[in-house]
Protein backbone atom coordinates (compact mmCIF):
# COMPACT_ATOMS: atom_id res chain seq x y z
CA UNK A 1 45.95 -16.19 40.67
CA UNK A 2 47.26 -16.90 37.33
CA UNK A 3 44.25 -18.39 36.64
CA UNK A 4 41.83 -16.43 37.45
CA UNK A 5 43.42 -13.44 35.48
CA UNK A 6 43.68 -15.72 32.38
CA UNK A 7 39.16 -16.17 33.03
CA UNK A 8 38.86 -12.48 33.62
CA UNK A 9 41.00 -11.44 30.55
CA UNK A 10 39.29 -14.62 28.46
CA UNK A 11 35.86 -13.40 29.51
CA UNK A 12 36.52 -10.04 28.59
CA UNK A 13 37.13 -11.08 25.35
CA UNK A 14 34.00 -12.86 24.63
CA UNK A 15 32.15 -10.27 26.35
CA UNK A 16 33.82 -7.44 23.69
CA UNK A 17 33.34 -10.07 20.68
CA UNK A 18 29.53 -10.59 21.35
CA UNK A 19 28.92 -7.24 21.66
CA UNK A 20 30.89 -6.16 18.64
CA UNK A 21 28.97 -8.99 16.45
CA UNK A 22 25.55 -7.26 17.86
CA UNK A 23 27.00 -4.13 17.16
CA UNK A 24 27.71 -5.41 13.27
CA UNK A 25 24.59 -7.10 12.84
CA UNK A 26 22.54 -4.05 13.82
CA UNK A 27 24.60 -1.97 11.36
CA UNK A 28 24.52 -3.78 8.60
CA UNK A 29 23.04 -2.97 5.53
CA UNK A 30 18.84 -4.09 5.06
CA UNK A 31 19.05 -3.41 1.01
CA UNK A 32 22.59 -4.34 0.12
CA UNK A 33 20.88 -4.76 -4.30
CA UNK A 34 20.05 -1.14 -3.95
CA UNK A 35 21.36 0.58 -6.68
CA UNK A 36 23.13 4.16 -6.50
CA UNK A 37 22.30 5.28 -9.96
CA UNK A 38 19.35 7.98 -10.58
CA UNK A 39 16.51 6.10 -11.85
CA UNK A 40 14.04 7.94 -14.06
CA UNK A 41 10.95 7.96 -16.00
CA UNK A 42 9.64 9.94 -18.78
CA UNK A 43 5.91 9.51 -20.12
CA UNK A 44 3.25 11.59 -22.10
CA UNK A 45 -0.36 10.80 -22.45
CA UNK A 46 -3.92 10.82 -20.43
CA UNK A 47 -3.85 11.24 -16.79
CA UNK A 48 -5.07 8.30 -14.43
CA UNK A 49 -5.68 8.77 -11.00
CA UNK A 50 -6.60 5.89 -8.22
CA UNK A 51 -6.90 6.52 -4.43
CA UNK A 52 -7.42 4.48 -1.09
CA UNK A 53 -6.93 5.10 2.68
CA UNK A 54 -6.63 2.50 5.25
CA UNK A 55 -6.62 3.12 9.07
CA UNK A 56 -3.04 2.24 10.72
CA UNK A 57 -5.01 2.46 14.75
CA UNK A 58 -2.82 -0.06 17.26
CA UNK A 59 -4.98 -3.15 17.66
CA UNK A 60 -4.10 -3.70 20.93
CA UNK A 61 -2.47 -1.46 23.56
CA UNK A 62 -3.43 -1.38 27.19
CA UNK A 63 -4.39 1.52 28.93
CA UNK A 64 -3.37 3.68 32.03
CA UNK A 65 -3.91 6.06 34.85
CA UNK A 66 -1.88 9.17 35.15
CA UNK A 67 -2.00 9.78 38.35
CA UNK A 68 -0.11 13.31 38.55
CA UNK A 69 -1.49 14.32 35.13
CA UNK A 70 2.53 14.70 33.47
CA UNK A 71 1.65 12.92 29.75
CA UNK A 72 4.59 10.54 31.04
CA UNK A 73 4.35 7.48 32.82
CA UNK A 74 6.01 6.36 36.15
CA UNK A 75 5.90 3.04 37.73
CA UNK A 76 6.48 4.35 40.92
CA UNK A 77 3.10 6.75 41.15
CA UNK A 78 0.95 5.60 38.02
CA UNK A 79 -1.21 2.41 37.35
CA UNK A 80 -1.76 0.17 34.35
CA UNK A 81 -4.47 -2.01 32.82
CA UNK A 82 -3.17 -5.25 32.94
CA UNK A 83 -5.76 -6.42 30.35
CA UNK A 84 -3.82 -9.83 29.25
CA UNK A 85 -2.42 -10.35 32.86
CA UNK A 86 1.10 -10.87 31.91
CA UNK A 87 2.10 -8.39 35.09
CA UNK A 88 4.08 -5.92 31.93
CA UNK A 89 2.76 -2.49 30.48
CA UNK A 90 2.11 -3.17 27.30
CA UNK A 91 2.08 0.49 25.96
CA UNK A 92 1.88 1.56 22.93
CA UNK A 93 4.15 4.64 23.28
CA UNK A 94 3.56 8.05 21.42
CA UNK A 95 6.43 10.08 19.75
CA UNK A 96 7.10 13.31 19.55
CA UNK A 97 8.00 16.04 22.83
CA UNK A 98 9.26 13.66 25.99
CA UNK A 99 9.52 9.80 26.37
CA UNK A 100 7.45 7.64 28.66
CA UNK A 101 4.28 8.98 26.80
CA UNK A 102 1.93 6.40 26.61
CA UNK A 103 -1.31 5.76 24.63
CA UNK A 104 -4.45 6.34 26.62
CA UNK A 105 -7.34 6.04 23.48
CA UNK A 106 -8.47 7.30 20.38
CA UNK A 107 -9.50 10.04 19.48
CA UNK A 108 -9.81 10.28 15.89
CA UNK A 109 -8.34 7.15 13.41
CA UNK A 110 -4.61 7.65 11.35
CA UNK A 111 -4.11 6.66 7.97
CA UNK A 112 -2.17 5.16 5.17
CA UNK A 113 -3.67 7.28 2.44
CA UNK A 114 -2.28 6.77 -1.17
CA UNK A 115 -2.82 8.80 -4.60
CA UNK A 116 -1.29 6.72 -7.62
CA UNK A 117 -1.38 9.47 -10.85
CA UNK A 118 -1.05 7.52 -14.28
CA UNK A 119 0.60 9.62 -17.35
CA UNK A 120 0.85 7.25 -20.30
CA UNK A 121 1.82 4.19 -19.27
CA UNK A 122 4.26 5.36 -16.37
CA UNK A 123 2.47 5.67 -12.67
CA UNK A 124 3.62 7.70 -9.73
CA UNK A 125 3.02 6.89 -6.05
CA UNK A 126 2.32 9.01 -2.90
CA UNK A 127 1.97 7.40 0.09
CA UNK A 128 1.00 9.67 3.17
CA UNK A 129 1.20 8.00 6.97
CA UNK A 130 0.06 10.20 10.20
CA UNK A 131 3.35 9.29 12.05
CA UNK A 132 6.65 11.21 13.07
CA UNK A 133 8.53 9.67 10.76
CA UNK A 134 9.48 6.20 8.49
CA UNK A 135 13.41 5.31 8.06
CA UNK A 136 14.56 4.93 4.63
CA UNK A 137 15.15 0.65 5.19
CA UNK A 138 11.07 0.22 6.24
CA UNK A 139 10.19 2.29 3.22
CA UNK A 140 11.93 0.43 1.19
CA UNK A 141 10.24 -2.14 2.27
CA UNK A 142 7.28 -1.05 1.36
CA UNK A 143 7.55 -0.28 -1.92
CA UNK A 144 9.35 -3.68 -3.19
CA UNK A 145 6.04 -5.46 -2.00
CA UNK A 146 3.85 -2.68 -4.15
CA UNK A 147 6.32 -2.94 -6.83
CA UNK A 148 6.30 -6.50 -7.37
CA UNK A 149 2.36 -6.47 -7.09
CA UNK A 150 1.64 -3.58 -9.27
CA UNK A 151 5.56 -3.00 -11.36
CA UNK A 152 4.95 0.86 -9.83
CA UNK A 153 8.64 2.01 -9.70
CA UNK A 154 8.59 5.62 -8.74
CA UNK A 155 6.99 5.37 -4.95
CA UNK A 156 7.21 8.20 -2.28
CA UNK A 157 6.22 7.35 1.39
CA UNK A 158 5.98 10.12 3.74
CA UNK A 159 4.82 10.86 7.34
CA UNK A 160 3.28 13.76 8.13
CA UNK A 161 5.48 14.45 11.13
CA UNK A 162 2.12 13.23 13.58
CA UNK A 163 3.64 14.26 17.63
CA UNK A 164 0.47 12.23 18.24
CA UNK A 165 1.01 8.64 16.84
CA UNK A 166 3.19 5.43 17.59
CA UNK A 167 6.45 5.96 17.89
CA UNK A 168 8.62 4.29 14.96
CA UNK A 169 11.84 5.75 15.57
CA UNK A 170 12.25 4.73 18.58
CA UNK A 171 13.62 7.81 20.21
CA UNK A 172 10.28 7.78 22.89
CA UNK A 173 10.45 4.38 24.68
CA UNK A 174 9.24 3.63 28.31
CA UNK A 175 12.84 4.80 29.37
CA UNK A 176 16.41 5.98 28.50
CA UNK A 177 18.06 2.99 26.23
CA UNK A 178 14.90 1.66 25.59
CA UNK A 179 13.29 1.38 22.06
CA UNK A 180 9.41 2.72 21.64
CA UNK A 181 8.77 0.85 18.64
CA UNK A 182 6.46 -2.03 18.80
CA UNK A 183 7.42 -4.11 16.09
CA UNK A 184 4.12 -5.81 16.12
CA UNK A 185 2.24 -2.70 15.28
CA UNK A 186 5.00 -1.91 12.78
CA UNK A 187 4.89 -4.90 10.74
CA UNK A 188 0.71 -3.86 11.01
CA UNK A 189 1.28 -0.55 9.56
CA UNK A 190 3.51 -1.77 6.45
CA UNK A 191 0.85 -4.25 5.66
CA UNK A 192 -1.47 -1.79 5.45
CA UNK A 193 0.57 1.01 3.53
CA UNK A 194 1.58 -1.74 0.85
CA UNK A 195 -2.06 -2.72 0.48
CA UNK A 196 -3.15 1.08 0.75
CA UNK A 197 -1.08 1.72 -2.27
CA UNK A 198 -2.55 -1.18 -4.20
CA UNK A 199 -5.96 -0.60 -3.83
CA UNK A 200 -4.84 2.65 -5.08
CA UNK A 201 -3.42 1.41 -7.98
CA UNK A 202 -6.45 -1.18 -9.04
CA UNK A 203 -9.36 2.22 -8.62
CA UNK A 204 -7.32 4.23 -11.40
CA UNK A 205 -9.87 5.86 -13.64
CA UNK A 206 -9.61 8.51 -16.56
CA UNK A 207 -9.12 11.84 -14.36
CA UNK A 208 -8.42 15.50 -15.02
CA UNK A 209 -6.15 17.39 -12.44
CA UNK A 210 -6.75 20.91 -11.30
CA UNK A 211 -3.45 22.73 -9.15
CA UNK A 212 -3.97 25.65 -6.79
CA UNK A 213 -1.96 27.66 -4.81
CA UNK A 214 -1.98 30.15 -1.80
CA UNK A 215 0.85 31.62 -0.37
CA UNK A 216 0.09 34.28 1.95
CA UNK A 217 -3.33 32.99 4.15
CA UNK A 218 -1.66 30.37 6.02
CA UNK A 219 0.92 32.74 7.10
CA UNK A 220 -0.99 32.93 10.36
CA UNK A 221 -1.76 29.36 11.29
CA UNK A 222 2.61 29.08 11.55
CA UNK A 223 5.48 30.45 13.61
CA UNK A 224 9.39 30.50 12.77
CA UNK A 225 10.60 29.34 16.39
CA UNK A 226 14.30 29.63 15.39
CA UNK A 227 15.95 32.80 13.85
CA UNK A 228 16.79 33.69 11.19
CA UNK A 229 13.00 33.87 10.84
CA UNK A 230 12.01 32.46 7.10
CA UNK A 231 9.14 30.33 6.73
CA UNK A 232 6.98 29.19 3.71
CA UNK A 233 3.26 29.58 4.34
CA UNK A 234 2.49 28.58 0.90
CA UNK A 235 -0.29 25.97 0.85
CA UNK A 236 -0.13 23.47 -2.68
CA UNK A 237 -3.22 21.72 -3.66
CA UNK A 238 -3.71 19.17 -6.74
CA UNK A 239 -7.15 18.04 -6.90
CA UNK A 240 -8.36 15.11 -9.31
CA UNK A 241 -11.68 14.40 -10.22
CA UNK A 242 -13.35 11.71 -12.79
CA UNK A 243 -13.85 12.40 -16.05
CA UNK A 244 -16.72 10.36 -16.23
CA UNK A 245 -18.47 11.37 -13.09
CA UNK A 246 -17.07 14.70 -12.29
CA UNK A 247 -16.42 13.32 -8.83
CA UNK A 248 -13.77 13.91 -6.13
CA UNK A 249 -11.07 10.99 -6.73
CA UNK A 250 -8.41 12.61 -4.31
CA UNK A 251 -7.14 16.23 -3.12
CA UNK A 252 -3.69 16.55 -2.13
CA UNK A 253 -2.16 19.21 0.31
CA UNK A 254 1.23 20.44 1.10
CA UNK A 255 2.13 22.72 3.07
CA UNK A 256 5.50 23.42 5.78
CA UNK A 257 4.50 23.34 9.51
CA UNK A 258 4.97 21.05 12.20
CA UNK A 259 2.27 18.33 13.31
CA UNK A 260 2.31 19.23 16.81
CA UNK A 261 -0.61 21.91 17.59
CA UNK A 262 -1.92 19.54 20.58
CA UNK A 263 1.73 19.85 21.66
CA UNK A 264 2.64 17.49 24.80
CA UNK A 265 0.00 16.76 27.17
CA UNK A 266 -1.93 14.94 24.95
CA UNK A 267 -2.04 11.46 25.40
CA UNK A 268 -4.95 10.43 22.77
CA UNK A 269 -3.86 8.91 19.41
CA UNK A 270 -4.55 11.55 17.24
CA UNK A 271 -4.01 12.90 14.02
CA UNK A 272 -4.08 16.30 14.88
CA UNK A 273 -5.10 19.43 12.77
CA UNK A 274 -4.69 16.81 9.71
CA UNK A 275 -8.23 14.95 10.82
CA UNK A 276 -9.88 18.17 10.59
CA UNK A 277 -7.98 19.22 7.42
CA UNK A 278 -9.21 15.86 5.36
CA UNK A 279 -13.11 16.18 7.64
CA UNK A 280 -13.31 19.64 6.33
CA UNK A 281 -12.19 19.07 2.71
CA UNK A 282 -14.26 15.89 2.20
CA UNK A 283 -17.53 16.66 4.39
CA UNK A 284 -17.39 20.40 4.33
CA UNK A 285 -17.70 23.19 6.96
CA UNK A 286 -21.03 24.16 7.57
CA UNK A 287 -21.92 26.77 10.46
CA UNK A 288 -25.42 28.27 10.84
CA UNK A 289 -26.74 27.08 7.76
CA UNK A 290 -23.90 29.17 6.50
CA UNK A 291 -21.25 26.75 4.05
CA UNK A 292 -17.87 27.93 5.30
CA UNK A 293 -15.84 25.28 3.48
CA UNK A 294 -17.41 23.24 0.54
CA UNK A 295 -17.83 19.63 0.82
CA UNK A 296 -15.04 18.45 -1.95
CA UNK A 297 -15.78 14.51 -1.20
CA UNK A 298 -12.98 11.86 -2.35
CA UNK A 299 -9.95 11.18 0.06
CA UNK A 300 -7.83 13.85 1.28
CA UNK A 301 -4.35 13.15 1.56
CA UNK A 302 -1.46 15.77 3.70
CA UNK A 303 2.09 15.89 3.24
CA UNK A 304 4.48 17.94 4.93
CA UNK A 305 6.50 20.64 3.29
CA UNK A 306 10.16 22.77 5.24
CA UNK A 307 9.26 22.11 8.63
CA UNK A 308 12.57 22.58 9.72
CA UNK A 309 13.37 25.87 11.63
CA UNK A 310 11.53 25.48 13.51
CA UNK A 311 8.02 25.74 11.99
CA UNK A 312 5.59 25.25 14.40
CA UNK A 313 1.92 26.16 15.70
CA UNK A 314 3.17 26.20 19.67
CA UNK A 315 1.19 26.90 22.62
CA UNK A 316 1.86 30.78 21.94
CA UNK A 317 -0.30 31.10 18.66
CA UNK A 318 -3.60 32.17 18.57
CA UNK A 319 -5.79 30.78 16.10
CA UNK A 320 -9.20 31.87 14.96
CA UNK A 321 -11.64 29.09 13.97
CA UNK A 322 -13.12 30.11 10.21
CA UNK A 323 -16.48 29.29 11.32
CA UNK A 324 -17.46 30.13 14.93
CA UNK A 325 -15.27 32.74 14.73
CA UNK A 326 -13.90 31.91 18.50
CA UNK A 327 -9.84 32.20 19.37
CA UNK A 328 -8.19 29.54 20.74
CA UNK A 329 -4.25 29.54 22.00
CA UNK A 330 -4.52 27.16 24.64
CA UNK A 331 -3.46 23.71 23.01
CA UNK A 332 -6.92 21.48 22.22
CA UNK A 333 -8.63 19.77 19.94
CA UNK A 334 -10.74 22.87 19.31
CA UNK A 335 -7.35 24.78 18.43
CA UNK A 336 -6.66 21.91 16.04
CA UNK A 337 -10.24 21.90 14.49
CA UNK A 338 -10.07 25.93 13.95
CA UNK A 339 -6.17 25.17 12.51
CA UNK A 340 -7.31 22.40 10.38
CA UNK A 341 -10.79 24.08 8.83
CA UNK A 342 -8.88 27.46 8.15
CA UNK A 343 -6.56 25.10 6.28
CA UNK A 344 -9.44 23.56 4.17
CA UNK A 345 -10.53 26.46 3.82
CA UNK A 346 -7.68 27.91 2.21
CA UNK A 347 -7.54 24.59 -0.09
CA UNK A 348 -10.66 24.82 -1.57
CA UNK A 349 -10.33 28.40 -2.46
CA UNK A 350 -7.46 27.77 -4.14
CA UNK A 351 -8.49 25.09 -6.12
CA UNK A 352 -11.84 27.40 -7.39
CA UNK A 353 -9.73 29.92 -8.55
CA UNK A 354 -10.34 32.01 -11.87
CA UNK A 355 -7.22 30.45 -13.60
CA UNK A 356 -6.43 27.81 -11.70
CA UNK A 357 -4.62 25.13 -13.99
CA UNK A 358 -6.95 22.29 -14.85
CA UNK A 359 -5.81 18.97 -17.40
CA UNK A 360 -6.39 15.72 -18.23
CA UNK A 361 -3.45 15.16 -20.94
CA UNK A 362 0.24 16.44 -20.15
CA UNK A 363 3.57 14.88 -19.41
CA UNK A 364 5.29 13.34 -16.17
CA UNK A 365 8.91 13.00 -15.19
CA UNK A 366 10.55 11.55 -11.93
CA UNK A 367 13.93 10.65 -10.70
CA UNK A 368 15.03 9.26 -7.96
CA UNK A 369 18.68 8.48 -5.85
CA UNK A 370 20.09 7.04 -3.36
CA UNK A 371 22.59 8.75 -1.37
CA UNK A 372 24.90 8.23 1.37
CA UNK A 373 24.90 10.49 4.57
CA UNK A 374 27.04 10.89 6.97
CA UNK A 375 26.10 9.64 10.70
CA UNK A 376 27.77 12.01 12.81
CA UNK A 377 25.50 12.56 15.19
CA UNK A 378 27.33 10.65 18.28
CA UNK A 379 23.77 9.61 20.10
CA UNK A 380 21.90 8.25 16.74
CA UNK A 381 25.53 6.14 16.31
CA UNK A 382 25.04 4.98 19.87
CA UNK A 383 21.23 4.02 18.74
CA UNK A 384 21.75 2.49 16.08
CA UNK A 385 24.47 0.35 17.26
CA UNK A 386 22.30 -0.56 20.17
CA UNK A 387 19.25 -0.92 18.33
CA UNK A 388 17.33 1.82 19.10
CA UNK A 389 17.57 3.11 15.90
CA UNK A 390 16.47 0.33 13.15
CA UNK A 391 19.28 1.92 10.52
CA UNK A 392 21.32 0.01 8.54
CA UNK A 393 24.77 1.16 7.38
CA UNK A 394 26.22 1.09 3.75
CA UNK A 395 29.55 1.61 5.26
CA UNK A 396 31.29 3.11 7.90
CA UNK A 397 28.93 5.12 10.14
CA UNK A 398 27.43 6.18 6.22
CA UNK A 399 23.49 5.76 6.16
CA UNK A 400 21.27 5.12 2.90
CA UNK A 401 19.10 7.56 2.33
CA UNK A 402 17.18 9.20 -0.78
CA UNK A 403 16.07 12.43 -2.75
CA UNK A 404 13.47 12.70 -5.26
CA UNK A 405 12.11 15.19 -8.52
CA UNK A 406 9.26 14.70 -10.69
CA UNK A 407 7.51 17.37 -12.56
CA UNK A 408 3.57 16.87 -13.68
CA UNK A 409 2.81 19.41 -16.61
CA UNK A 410 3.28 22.69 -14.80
CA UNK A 411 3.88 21.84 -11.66
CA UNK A 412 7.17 20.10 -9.82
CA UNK A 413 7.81 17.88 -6.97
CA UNK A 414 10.89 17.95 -4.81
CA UNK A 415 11.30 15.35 -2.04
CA UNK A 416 13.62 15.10 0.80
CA UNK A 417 14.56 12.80 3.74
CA UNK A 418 13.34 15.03 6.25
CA UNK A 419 13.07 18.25 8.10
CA UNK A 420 14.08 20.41 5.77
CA UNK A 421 14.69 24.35 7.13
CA UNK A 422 13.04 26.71 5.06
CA UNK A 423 15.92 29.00 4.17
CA UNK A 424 17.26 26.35 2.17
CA UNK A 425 14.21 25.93 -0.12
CA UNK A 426 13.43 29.84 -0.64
CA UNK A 427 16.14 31.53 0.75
CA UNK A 428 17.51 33.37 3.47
CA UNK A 429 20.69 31.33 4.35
CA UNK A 430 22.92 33.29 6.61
CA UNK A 431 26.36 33.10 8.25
CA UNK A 432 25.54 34.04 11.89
CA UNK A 433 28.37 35.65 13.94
CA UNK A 434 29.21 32.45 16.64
CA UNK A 435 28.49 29.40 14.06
CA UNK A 436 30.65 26.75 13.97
CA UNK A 437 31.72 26.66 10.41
CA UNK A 438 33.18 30.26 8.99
CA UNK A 439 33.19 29.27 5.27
CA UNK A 440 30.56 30.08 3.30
CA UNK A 441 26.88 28.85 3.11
CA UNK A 442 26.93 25.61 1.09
CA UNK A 443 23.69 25.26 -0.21
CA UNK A 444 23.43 28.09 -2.93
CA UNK A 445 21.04 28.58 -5.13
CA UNK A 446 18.13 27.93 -2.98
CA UNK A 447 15.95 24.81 -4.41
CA UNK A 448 13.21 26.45 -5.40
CA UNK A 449 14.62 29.20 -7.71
CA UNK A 450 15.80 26.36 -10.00
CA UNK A 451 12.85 24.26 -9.61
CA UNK A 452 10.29 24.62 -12.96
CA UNK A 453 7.10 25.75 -13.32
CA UNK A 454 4.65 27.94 -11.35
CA UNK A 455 3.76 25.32 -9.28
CA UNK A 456 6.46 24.23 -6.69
CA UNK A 457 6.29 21.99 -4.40
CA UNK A 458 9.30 20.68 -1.42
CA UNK A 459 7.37 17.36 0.35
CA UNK A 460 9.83 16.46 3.58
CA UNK A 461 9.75 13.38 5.39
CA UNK A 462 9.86 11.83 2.06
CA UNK A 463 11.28 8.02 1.49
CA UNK A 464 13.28 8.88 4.98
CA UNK A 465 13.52 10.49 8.42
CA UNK A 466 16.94 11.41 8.93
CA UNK A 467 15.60 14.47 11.46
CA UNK A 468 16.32 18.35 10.95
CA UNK A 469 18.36 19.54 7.64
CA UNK A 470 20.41 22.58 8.75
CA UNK A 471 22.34 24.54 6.67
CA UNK A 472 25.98 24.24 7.54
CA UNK A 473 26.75 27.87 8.11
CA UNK A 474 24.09 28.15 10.56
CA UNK A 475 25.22 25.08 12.68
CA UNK A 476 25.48 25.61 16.05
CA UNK A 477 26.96 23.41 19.15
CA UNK A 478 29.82 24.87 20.29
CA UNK A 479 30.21 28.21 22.38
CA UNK A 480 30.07 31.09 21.13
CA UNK A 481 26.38 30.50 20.00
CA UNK A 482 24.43 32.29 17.70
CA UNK A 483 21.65 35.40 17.91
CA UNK A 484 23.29 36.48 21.24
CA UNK A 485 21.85 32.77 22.99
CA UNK A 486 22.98 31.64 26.01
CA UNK A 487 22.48 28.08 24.63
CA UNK A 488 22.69 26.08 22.00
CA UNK A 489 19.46 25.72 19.83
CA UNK A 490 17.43 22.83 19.22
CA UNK A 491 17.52 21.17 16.03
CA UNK A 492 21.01 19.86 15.62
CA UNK A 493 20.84 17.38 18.33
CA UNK A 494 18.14 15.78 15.84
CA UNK A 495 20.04 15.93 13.18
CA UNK A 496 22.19 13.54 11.53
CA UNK A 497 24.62 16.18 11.27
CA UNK A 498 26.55 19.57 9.90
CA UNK A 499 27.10 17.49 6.18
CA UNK A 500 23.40 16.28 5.54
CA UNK A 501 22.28 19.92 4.01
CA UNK A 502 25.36 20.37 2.06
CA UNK A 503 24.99 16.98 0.74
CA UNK A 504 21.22 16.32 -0.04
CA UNK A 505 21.34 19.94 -1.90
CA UNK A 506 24.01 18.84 -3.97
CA UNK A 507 22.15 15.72 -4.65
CA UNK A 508 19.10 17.79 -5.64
CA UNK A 509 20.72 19.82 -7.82
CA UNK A 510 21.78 16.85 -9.70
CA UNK A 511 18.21 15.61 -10.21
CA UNK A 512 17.48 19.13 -11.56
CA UNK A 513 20.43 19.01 -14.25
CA UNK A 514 19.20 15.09 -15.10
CA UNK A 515 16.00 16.19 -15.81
CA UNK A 516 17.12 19.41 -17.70
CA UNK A 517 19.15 16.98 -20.40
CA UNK A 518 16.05 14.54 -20.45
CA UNK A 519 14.05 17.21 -21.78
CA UNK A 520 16.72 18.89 -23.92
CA UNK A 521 16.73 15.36 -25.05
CA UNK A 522 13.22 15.44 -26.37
């Protein structure tokens, strides 16, 4: 008897130990030479511009039958293409709404797509990839293999929040506990964002910029789904073309709304409204022998703006295509064609303007920081520790993750890690009756008012996907809830948690101030 308790307790023990060592290796930290200082650079001369997009489809996946026409797989009622007769589904699995949402075909290609903009002798880069979201750790990947190719220091990867693409989270696996990410596939995809950004860098000709700006058409391509209702329907636009052929280098777009108009049934890769926002930009719109949006040419590249909110185009929205004139509400790939054409169309416009800024000389600033965030959220610790989240730690339950400011003659950049709600970047904070924290809102002033220039832009998702960025006095879990609901509202359960706003605003603010001195400086 004696015995066998001593080989129960004994195995216990090893049991606890190898899962605590798992538990440390998956935590620890993938950049431990990371520096927490702001790094910054200042440069004045001609502008440069280089860009290059390279297609980031799954090579293989294998394809499936769904049987009762849910968008989610089940062993027990749908089939499977066993194409390399291994007797396993090897799905590539979409992110975004519910899990067990596998990849049927394609319906249109994503992209890597990369602008590199030259000032001097200092270089910027943007890289844009149609997926829900890159962690901090696999971006910096990415740009210490285009730094040591290139010596580009200031790099900003973002996703444009695609609901339609492989998942790289790993939040949307065949079931609970299990990982979606296909590491395969995601070792594919940095490959081709590092050499995206490269081939970028080597096209870099003599350029002039032109900026342009709308913020009131797009106001009804967008919902708030989340009070208090604030949303930014501005749509930014910098468009560079050759000096020495006049041609279309690049054109890229920002605006805040949620990649998601096909919403959940959809089971083709995709890159939603964004395929017909770059097809109507570069080709044109033509209907009738009547040019509704002109061709621009060049490579378009997206990137997200405050999506947080929750800014979306849902199944509720009506929008009216710009050419056929026909309304579509009903999620489709027609809705997303009318959604992205009205956006090109809005672009374009913009950037033809009477007065719309256009140079080929001015000056460039960026900084960039680390920072440390708080994982509170109890299910992302769970993840991570089990490895369903690919985060490293930098401490205790403290994640690495980053904020960014540059400023391009008249126009400035802010970038954060994620989903960023709108109130926080233009205003409109408030302290609900039934939130969980009574003090004060936090993140005062709002970003933009401090931000110089005319030209203002917040990109999200950027260098990070940490998930939704609430301010703190409107965070809500706990009874009592806010608005009257009889529930708690979505958004914090996808965020790392109540700190994160608080924290990255601070951070921000910071950058601001840097960059203040550095030009007092001058």
């Amino acid at each position: 008897m004696k015995s066998f308790l001593s080989n129960t307790i004994l195995l216990l023990i090893i049991i606890f130990l190898i899962a605590a060592t798992y538990g440390v290796w998956q935590l620890k930290d993938r950049h431990p030479d990371l520096s927490w200082e702001i790094n910054s650079i200042q440069a004045e001369g001609k502008i440069r511009v280089g860009a290059a997009a390279l297609p980031i489809v799954p090579k293989y996946f294998e394809t499936w039958s769904d049987k009762n026409n849910d968008a989610q797989y089940d062993a027990n009622i749908d089939e499977f293409n066993n194409a390399n007769d291994n007797g396993k589904f090897d799905a590539i699995w979409l992110a975004g709404f519910q899990p067990r949402r596998p990849m049927q075909g394609v319906h249109d290609s994503i992209w890597a797509s990369a602008i590199v903009i030259e000032v001097g002798k200092k270089q910027i880069g943007i890289l844009s990839l149609d997926v829900i979201g890159l962690g901090n750790d696999q971006c910096w990947e990415i740009r210490k293999r285009v730094k040591e190719k290139t010596g580009v220091e200031h790099i900003y990867v973002l996703s444009t929040h695609n609901h339609q693409a492989p998942d790289l989270i790993g939040l949307w696996g065949a079931k609970e506990f299990s990982s979606g990410v296909n590491q395969d596939y995601l070792d594919y995809l940095i490959d081709q964002s590092v050499q995206s950004l490269i081939l970028a860098f080597e096209s870099r000709q003599d350029a002039r910029i032109t900026l342009g700006q709308d913020s009131i058409s797009a106001k009804v391509l967008l919902q708030d789904s989340r009070p208090p209702f604030v949303s930014n329907p501005t749509v930014n636009s910098l468009q560079a073309k050759s000096i020495r052929t006049n041609q279309t280098i690049a054109t890229l777009v920002n605006w805040g709304n949620h990649v998601e108009t096909l919403w959940d049934q959809n089971i083709e890769l995709t890159a939603d409204f964004v395929h017909y926002l770059r097809k109507g930009i570069t080709d044109g719109v033509v209907h009738e022998d009547e040019t509704i949006v002109s061709a621009q040419s060049g490579i378009c590249i997206f990137v997200p703006g405050a999506i947080g909110g929750l800014m979306t185009t849902s199944p509720d929205l009506s929008i009216r295509h710009p050419a056929t004139k026909v309304v579509y509400t009903k999620p489709s790939f027609d809705k997303a064609e009318a959604q992205g054409y009205a956006l090109a169309k809005i672009v374009t416009e913009s950037l033809q303007q009477e007065g719309a800024p256009c140079f080929f000389h001015t000056t460039l600033t960026s900084h960039q920081q680390a920072i440390e965030l708080p994982l509170s959220n109890t299910n992302f610790r769970l993840g991570a520790y089990l490895g369903l989240l690919d985060r490293g730690t930098t401490s205790w339950m403290q994640v690495r993750s980053e904020v960014g400011f540059w400023q391009l003659g008249p126009a400035s950049f802010m970038h954060v890690p994620g989903e960023l709600y709108p109130e926080l970047f233009i205003g409109g904070i408030e302290e609900p009756e039934g939130a969980d924290f009574a003090n004060l809102a936090l993140e005062v002033p709002s970003l933009q008012s401090v931000m110089p220039g005319k030209y203002r832009w917040l990109m999200g998702l950027s260098n990070d996907m940490v998930g939704y960025i609430v301010p703190r006095s409107q965070w809500d879990v706990e009874a009592p809830f806010t608005y009257d609901k009889s529930e708690a509202p979505y958004g914090e359960g996808m965020s790392l948690g109540p700190e994160t706003a608080p924290k990255i605003h601070a951070a921000l603010l910071s950058l601001l101030a840097r960059s203040s001195q550095l030009e007092e400086g001058n």
